[in-house]
C-alpha atoms as a PDB file:
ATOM      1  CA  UNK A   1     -41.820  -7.492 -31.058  1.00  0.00           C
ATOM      2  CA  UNK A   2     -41.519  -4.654 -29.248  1.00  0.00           C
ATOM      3  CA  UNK A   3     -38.121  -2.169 -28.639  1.00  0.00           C
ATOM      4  CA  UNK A   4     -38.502  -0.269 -25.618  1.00  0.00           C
ATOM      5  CA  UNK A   5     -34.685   0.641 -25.204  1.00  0.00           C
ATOM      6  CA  UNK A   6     -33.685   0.592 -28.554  1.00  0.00           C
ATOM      7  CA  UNK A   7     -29.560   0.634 -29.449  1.00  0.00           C
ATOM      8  CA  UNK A   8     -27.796   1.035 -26.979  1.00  0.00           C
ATOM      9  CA  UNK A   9     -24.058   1.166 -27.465  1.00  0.00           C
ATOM     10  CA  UNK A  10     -22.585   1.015 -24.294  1.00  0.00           C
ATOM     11  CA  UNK A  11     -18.935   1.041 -25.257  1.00  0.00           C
ATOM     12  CA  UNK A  12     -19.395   4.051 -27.092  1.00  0.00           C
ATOM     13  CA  UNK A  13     -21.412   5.818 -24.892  1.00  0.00           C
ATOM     14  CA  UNK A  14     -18.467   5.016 -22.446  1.00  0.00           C
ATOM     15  CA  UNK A  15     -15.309   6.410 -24.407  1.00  0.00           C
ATOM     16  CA  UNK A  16     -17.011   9.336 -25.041  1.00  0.00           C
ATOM     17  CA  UNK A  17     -18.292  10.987 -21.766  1.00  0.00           C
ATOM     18  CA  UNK A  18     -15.117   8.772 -19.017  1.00  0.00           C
ATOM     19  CA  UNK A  19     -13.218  10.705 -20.311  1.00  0.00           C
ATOM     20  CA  UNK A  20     -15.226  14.087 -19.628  1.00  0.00           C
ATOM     21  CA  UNK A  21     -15.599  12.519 -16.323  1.00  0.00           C
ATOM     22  CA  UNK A  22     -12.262  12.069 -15.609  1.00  0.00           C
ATOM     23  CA  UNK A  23     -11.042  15.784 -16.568  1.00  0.00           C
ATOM     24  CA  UNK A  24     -13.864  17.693 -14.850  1.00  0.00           C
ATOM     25  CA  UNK A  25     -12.798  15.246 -11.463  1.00  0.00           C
ATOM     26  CA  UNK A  26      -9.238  16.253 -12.228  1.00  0.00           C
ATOM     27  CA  UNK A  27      -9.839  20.069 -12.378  1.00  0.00           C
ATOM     28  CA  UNK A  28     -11.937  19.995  -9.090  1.00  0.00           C
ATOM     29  CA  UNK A  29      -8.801  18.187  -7.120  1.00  0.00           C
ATOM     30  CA  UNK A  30      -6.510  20.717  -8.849  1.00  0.00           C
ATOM     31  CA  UNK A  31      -8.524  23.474  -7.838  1.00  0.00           C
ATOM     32  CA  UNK A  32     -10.004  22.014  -4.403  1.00  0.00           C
ATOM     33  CA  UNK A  33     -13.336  22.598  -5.453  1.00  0.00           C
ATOM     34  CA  UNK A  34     -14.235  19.521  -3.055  1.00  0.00           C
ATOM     35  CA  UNK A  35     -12.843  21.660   0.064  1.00  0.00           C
ATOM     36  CA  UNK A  36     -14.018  24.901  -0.715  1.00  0.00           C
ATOM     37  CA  UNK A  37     -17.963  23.766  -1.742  1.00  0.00           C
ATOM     38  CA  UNK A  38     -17.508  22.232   1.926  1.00  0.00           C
ATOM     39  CA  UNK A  39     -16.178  25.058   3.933  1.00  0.00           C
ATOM     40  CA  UNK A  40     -19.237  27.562   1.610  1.00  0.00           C
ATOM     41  CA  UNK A  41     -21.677  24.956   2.835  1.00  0.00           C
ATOM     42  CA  UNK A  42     -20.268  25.070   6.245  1.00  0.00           C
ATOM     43  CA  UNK A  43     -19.000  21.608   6.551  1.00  0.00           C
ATOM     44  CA  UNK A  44     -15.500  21.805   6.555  1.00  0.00           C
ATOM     45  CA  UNK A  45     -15.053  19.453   9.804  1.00  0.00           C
ATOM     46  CA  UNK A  46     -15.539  17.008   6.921  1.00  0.00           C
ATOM     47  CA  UNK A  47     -12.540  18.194   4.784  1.00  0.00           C
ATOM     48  CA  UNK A  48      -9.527  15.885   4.544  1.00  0.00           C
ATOM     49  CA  UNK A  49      -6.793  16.705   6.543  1.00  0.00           C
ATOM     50  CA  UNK A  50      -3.549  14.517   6.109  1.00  0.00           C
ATOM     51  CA  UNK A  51      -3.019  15.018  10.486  1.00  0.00           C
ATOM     52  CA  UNK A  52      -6.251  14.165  11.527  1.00  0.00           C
ATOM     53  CA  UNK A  53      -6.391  11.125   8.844  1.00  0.00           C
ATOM     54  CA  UNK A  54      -2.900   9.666  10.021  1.00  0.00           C
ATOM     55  CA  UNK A  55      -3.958   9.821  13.750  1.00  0.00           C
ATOM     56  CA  UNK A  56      -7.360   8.842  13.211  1.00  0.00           C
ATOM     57  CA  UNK A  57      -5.931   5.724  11.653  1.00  0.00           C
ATOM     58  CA  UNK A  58      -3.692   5.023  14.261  1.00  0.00           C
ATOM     59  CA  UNK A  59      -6.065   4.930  17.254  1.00  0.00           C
ATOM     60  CA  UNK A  60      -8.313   2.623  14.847  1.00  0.00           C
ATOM     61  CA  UNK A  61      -5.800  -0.089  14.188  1.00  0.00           C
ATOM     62  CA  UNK A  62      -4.860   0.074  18.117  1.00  0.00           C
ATOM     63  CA  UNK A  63      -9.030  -0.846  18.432  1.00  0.00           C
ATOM     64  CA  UNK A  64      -9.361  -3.374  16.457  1.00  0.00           C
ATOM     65  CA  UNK A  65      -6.061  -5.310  17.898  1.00  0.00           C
ATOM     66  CA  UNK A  66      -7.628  -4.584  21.120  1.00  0.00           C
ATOM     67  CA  UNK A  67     -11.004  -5.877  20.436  1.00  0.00           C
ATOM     68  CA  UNK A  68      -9.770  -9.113  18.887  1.00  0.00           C
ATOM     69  CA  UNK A  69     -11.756  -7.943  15.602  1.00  0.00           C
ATOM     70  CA  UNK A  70      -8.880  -8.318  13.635  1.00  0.00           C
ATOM     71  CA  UNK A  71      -8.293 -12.179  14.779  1.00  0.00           C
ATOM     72  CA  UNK A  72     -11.504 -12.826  14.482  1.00  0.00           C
ATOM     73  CA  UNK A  73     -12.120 -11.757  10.843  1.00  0.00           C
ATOM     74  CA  UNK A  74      -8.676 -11.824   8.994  1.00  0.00           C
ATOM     75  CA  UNK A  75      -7.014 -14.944  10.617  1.00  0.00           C
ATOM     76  CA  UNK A  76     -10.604 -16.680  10.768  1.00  0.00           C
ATOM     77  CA  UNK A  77      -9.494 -17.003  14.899  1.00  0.00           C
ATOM     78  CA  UNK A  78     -12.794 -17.827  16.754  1.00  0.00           C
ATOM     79  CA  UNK A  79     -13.026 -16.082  20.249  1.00  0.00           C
ATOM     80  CA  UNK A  80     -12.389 -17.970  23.240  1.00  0.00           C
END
């Protein structure tokens, strides 16, 4: 019949560019290339910043405790 894809090796294809993928994503943390393509593009209200990420967490646990979401979806707790 007829072979539109052909071969494809998937495994192989795999152990030979994850790896690539893995060291080019491991020299752009090292480097911060992440924060500093941000702050060129002027976006850097969208960096990661270990202050604003702790608090931001905080006040977002005390809403959902607040709102009942939490009962309602992780204990399976209907509202009354």
């Amino acid at each position: 019949m007829f072979q539109v894809m052909g071969n494809v090796n998937l495994a192989y294809n795999f152990t030979k560019y994850f790896p690539l993928l893995l060291i080019v994503l491991v020299l752009c943390n090292m480097f911060e290339i992440y924060g500093k393509t941000l702050m060129k593009l002027g976006l850097s209200n969208y960096r990661f910043n270990e202050e604003t990420t702790s608090d931001k967490v905080e006040d977002g646990k005390t809403l959902l405790y607040k709102s009942n979401f939490f009962d309602q979806v992780f204990l399976n707790i209907s509202p009354q």
